[in-house]
PDB file of N, CA and C in Angstrom:
ATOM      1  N   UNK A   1       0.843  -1.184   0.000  1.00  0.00           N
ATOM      2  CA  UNK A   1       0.000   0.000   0.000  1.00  0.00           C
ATOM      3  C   UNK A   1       0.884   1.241   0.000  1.00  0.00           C
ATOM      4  N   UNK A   2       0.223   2.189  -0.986  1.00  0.00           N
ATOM      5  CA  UNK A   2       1.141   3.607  -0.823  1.00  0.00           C
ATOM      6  C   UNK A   2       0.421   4.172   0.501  1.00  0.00           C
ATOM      7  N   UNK A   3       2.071   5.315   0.699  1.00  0.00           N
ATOM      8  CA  UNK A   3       1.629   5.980   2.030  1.00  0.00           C
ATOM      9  C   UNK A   3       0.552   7.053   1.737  1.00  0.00           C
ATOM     10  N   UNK A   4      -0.330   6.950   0.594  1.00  0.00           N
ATOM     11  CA  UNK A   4      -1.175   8.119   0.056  1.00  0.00           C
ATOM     12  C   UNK A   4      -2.339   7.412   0.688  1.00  0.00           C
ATOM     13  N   UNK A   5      -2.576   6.202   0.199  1.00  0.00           N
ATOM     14  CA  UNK A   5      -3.699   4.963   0.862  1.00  0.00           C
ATOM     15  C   UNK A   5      -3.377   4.761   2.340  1.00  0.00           C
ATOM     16  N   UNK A   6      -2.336   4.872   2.778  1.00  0.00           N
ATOM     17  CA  UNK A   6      -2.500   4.425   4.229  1.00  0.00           C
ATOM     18  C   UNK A   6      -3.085   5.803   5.147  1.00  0.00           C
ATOM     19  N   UNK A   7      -2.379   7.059   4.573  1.00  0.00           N
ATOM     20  CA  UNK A   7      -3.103   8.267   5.397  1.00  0.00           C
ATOM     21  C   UNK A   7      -4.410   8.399   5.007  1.00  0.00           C
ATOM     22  N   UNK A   8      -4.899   7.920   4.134  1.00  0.00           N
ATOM     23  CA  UNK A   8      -6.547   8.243   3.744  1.00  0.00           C
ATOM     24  C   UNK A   8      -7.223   6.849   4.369  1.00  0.00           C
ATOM     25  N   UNK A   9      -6.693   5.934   5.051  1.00  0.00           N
ATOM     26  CA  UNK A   9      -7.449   4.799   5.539  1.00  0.00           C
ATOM     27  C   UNK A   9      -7.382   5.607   6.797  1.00  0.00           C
ATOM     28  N   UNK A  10      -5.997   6.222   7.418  1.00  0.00           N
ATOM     29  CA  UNK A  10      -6.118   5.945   9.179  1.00  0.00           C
ATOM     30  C   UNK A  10      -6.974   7.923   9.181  1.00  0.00           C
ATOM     31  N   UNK A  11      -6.812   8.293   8.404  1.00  0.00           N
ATOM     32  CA  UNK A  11      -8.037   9.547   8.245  1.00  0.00           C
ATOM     33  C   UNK A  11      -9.278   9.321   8.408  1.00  0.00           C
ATOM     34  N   UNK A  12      -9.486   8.599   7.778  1.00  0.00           N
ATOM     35  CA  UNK A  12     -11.227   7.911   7.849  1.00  0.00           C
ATOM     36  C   UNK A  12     -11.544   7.230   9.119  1.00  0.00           C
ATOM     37  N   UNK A  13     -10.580   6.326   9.480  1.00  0.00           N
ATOM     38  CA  UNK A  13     -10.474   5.945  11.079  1.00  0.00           C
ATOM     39  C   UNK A  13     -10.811   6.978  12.205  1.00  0.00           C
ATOM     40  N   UNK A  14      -9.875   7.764  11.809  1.00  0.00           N
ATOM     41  CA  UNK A  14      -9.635   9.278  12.874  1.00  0.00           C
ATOM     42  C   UNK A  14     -11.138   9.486  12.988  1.00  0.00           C
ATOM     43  N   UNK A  15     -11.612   9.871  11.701  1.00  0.00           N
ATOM     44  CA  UNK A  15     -12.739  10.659  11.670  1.00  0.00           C
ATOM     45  C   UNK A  15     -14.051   9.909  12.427  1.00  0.00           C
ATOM     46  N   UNK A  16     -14.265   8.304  12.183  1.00  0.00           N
ATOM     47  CA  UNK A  16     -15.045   7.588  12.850  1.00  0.00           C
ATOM     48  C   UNK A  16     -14.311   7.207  14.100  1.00  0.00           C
ATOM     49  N   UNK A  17     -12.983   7.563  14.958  1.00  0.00           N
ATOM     50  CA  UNK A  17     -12.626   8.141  16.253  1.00  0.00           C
ATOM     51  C   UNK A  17     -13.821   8.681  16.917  1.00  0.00           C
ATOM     52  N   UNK A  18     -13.910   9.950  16.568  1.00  0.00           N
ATOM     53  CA  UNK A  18     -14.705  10.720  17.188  1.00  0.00           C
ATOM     54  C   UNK A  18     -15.895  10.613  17.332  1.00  0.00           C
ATOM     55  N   UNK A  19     -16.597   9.982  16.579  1.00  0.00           N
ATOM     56  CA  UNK A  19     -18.164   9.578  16.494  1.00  0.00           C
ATOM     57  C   UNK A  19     -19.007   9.263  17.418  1.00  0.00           C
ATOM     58  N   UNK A  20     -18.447   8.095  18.298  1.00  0.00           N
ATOM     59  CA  UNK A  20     -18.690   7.802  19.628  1.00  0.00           C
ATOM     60  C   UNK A  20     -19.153   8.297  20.479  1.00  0.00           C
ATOM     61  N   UNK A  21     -18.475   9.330  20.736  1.00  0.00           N
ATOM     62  CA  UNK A  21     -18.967  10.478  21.813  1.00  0.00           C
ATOM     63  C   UNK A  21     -20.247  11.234  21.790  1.00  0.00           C
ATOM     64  N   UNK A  22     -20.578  11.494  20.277  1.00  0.00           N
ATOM     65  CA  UNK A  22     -21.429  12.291  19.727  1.00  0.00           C
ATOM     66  C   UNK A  22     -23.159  11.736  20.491  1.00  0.00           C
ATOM     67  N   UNK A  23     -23.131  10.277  20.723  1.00  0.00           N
ATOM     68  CA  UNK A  23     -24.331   9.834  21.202  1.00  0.00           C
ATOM     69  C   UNK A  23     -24.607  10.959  22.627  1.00  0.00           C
ATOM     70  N   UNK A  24     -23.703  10.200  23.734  1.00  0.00           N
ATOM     71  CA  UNK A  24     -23.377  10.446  24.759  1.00  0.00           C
ATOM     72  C   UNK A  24     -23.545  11.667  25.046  1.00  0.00           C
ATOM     73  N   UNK A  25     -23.176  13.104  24.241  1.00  0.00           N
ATOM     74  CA  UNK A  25     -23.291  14.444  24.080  1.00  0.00           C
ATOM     75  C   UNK A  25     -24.792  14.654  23.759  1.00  0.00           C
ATOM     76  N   UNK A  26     -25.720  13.694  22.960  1.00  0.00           N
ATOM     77  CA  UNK A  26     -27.006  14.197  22.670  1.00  0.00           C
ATOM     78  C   UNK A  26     -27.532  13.601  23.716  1.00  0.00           C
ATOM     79  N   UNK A  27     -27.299  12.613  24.648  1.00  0.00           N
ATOM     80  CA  UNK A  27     -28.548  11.899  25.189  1.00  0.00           C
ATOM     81  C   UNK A  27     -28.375  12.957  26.724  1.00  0.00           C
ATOM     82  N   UNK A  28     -27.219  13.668  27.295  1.00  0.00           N
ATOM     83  CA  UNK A  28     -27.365  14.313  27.767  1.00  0.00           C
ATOM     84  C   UNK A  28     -27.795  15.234  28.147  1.00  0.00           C
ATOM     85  N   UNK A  29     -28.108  16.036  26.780  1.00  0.00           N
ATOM     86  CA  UNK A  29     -28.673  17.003  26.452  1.00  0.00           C
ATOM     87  C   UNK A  29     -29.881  16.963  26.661  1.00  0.00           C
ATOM     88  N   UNK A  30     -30.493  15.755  25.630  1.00  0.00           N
ATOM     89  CA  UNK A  30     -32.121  16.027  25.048  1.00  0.00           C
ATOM     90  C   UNK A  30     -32.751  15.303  27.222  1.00  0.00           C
ATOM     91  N   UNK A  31     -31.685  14.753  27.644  1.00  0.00           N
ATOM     92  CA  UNK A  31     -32.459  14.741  29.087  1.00  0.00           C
ATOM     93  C   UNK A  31     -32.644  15.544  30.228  1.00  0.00           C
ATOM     94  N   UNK A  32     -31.210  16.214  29.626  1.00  0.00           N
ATOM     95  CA  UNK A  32     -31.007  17.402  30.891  1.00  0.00           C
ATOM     96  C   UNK A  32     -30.658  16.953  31.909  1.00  0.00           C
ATOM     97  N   UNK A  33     -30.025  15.700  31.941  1.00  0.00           N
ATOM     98  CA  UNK A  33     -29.261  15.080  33.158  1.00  0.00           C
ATOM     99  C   UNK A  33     -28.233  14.320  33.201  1.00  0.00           C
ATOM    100  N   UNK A  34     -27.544  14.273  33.640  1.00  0.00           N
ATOM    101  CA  UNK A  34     -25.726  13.705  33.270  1.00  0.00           C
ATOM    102  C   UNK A  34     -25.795  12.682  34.768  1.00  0.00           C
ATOM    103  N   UNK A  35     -26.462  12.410  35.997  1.00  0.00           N
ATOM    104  CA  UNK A  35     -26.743  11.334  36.775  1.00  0.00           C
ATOM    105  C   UNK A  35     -25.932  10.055  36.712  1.00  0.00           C
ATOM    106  N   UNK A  36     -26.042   9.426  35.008  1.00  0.00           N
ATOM    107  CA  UNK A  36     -25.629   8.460  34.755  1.00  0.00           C
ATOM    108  C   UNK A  36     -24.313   7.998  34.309  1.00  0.00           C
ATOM    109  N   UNK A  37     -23.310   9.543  34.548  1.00  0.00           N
ATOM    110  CA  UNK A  37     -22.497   9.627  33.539  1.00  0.00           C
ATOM    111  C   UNK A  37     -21.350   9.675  34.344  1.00  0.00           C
ATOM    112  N   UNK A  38     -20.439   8.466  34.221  1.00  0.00           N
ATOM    113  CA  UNK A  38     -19.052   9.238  35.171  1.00  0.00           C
ATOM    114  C   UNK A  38     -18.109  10.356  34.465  1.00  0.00           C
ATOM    115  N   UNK A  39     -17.853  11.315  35.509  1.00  0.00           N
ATOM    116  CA  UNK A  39     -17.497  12.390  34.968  1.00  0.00           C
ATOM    117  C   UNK A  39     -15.693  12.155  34.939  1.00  0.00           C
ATOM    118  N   UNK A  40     -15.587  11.283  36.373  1.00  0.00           N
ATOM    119  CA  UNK A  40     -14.053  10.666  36.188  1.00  0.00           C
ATOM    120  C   UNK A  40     -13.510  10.325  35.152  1.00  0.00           C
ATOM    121  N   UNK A  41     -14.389   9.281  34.406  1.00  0.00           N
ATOM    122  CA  UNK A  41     -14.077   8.574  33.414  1.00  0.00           C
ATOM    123  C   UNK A  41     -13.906   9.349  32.017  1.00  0.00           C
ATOM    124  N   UNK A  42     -15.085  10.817  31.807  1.00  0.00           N
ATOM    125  CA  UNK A  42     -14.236  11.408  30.399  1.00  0.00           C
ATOM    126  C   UNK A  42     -13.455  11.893  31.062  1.00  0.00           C
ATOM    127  N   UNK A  43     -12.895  12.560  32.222  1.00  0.00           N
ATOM    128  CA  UNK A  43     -11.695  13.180  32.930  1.00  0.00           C
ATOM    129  C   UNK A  43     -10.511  12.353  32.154  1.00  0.00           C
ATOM    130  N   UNK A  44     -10.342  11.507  32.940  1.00  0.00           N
ATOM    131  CA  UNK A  44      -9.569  10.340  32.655  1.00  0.00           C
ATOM    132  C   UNK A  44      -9.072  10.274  31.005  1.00  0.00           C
ATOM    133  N   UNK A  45     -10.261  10.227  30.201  1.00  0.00           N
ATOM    134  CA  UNK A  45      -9.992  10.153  28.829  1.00  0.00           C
ATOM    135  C   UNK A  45      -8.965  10.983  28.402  1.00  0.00           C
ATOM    136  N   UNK A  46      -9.585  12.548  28.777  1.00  0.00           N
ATOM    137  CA  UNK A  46      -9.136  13.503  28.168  1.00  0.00           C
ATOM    138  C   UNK A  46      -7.426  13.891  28.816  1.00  0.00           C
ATOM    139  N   UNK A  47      -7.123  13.673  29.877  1.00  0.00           N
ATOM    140  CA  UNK A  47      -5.862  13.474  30.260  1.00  0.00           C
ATOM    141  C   UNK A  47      -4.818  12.106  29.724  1.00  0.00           C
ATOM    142  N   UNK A  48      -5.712  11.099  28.932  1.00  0.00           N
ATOM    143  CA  UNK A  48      -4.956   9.804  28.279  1.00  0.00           C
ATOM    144  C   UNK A  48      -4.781  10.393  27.051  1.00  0.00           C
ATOM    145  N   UNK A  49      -5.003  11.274  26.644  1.00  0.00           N
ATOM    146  CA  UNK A  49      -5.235  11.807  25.512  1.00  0.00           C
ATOM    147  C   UNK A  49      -3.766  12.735  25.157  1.00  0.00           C
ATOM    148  N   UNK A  50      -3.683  12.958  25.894  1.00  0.00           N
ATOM    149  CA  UNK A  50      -2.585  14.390  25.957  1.00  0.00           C
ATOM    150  C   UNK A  50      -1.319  14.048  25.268  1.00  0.00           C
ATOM    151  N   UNK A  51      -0.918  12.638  25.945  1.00  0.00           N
ATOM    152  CA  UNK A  51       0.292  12.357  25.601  1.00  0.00           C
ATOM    153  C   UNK A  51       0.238  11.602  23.786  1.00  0.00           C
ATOM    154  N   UNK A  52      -1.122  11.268  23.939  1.00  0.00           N
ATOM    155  CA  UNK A  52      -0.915  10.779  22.136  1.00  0.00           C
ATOM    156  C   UNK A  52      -0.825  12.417  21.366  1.00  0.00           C
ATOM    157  N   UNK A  53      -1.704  13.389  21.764  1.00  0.00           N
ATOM    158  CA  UNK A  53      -1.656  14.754  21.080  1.00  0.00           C
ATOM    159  C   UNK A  53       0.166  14.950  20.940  1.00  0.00           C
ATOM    160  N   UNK A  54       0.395  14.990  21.856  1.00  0.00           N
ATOM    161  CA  UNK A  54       1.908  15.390  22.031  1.00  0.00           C
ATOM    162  C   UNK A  54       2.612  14.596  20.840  1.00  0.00           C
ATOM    163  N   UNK A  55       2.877  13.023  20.988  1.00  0.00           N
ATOM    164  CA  UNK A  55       3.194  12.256  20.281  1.00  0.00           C
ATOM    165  C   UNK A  55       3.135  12.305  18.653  1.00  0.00           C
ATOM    166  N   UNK A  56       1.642  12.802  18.532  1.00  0.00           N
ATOM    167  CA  UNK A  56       1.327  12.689  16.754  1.00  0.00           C
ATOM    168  C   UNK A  56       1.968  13.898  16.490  1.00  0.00           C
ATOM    169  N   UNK A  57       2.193  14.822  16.969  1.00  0.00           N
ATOM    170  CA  UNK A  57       2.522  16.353  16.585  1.00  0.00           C
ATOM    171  C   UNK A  57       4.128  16.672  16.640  1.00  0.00           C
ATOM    172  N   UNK A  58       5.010  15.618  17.483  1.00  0.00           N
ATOM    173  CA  UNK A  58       5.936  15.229  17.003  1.00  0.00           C
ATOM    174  C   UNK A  58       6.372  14.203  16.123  1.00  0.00           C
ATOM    175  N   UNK A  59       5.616  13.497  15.552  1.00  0.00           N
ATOM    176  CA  UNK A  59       5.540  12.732  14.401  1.00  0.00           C
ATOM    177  C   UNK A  59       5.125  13.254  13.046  1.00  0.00           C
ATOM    178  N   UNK A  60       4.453  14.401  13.589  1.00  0.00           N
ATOM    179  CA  UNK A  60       3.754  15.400  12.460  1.00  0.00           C
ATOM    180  C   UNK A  60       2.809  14.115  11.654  1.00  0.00           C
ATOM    181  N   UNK A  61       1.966  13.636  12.400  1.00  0.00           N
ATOM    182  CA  UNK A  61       1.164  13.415  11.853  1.00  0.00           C
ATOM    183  C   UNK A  61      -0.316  13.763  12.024  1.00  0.00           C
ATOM    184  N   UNK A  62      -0.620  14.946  11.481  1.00  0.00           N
ATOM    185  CA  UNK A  62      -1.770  15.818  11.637  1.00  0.00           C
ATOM    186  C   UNK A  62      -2.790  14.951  11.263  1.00  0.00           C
ATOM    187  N   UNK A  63      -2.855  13.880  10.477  1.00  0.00           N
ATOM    188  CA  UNK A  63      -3.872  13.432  10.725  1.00  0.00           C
ATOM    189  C   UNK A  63      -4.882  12.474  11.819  1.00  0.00           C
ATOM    190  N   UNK A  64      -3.648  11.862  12.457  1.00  0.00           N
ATOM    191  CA  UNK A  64      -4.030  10.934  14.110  1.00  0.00           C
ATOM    192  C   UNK A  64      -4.444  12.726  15.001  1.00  0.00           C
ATOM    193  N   UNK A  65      -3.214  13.123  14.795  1.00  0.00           N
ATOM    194  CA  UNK A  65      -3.347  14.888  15.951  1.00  0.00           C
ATOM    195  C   UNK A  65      -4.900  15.298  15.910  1.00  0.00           C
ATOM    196  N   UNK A  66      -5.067  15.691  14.612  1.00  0.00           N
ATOM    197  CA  UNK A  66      -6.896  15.909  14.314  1.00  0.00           C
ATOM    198  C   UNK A  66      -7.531  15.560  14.948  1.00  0.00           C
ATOM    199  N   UNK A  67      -7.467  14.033  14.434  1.00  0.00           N
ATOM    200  CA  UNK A  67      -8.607  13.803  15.218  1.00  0.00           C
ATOM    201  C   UNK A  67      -8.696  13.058  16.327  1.00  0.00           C
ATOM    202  N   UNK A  68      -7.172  13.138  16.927  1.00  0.00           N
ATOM    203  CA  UNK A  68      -7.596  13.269  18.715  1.00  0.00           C
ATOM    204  C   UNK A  68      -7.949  14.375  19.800  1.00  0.00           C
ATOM    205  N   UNK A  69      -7.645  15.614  18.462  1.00  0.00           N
ATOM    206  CA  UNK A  69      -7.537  16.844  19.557  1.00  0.00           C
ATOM    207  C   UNK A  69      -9.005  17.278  19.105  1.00  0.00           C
ATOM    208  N   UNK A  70      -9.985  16.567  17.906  1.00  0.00           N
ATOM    209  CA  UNK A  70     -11.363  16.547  18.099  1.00  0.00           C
ATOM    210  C   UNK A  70     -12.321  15.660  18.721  1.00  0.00           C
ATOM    211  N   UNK A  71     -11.496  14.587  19.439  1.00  0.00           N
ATOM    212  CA  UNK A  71     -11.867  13.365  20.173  1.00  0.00           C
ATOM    213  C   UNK A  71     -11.909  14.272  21.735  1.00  0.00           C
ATOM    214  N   UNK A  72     -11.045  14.847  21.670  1.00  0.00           N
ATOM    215  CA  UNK A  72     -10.588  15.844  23.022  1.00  0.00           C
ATOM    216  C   UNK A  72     -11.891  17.118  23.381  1.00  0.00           C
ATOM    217  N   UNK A  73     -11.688  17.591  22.143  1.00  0.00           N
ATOM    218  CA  UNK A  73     -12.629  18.553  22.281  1.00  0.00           C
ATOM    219  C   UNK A  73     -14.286  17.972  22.567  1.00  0.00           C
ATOM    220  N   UNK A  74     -14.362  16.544  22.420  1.00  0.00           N
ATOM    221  CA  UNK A  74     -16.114  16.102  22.245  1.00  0.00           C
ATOM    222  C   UNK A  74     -16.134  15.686  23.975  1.00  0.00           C
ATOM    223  N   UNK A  75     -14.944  15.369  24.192  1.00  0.00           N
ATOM    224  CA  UNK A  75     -14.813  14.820  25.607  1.00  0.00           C
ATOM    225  C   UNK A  75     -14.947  15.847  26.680  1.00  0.00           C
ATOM    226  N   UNK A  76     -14.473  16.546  26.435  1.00  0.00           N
ATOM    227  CA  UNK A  76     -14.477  18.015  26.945  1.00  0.00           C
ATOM    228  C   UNK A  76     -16.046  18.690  27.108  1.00  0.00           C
ATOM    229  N   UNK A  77     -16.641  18.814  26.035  1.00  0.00           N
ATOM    230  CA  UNK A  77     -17.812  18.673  26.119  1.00  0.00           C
ATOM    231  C   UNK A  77     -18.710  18.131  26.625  1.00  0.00           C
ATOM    232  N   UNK A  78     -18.868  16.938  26.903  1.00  0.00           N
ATOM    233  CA  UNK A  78     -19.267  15.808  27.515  1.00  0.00           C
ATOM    234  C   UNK A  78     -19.163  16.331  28.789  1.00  0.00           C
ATOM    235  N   UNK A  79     -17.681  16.454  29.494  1.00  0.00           N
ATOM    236  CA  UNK A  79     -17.370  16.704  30.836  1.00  0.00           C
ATOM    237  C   UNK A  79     -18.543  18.396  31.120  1.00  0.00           C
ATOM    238  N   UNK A  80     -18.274  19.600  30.318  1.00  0.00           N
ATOM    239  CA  UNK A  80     -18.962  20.695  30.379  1.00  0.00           C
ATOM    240  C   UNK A  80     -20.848  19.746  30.754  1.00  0.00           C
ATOM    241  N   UNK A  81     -21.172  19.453  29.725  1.00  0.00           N
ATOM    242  CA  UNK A  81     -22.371  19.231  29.824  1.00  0.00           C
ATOM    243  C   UNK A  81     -22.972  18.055  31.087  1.00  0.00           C
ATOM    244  N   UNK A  82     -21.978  17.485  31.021  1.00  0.00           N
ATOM    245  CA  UNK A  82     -22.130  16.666  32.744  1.00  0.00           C
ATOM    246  C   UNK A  82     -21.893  17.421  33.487  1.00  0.00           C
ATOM    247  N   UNK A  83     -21.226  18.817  33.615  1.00  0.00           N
ATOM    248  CA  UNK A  83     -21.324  19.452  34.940  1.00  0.00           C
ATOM    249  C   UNK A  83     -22.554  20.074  35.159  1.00  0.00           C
ATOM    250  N   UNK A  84     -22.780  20.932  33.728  1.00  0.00           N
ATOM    251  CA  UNK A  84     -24.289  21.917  33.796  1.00  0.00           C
ATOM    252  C   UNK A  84     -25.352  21.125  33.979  1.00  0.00           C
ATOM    253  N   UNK A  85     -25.645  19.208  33.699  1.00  0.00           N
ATOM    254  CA  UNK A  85     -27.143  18.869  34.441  1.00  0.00           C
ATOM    255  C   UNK A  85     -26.614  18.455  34.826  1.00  0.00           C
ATOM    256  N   UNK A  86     -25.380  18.124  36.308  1.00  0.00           N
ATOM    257  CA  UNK A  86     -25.718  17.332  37.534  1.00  0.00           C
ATOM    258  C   UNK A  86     -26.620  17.562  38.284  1.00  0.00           C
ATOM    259  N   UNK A  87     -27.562  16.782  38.346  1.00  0.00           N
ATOM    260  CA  UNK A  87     -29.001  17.148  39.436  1.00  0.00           C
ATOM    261  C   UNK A  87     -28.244  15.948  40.668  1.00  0.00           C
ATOM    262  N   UNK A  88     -28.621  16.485  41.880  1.00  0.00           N
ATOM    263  CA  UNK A  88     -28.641  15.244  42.875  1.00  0.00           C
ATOM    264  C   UNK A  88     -29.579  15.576  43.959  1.00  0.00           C
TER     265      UNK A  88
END
């Protein structure tokens, strides 16, 4: 495989990376309650995260970097929106 095909496979990867989260971000929302949600656990994510950001960006490979630092940003979100509906 050329390295033209391998960055356009692990691109497409990247991009369905992030997808995941996207549930998790709506079901929060449309309930208005984050109750169910450990907040440790995207914590956690988003600090496991750091050192691959670091990593791809000295590898210069902007395309893993992308789309972990948009994997980052959904997580992040997640954490925001679990703080604004914690009901207890």
């Amino acid at each position: 495989m050329s390295e033209e095909v391998i960055e356009i496979v692990f691109t497409a990867l990247g991009v369905l990376f992030v997808f995941p989260r996207i549930p998790q971000l709506v079901r929060i929302y449309k309930r208005k309650s984050s109750l169910d949600i450990s907040i440790t656990y995207w914590n956690l994510l988003n600090i496991l995260t750091l050192p691959w950001l670091w990593y791809f960006w000295h590898k210069n490979s902007m395309s893993a970097f992308i789309s972990n630092l948009l994997a980052m940003i959904l997580n992040n979100a997640v954490v925001l929106l679990a703080y604004r509906y914690r009901r207890k």
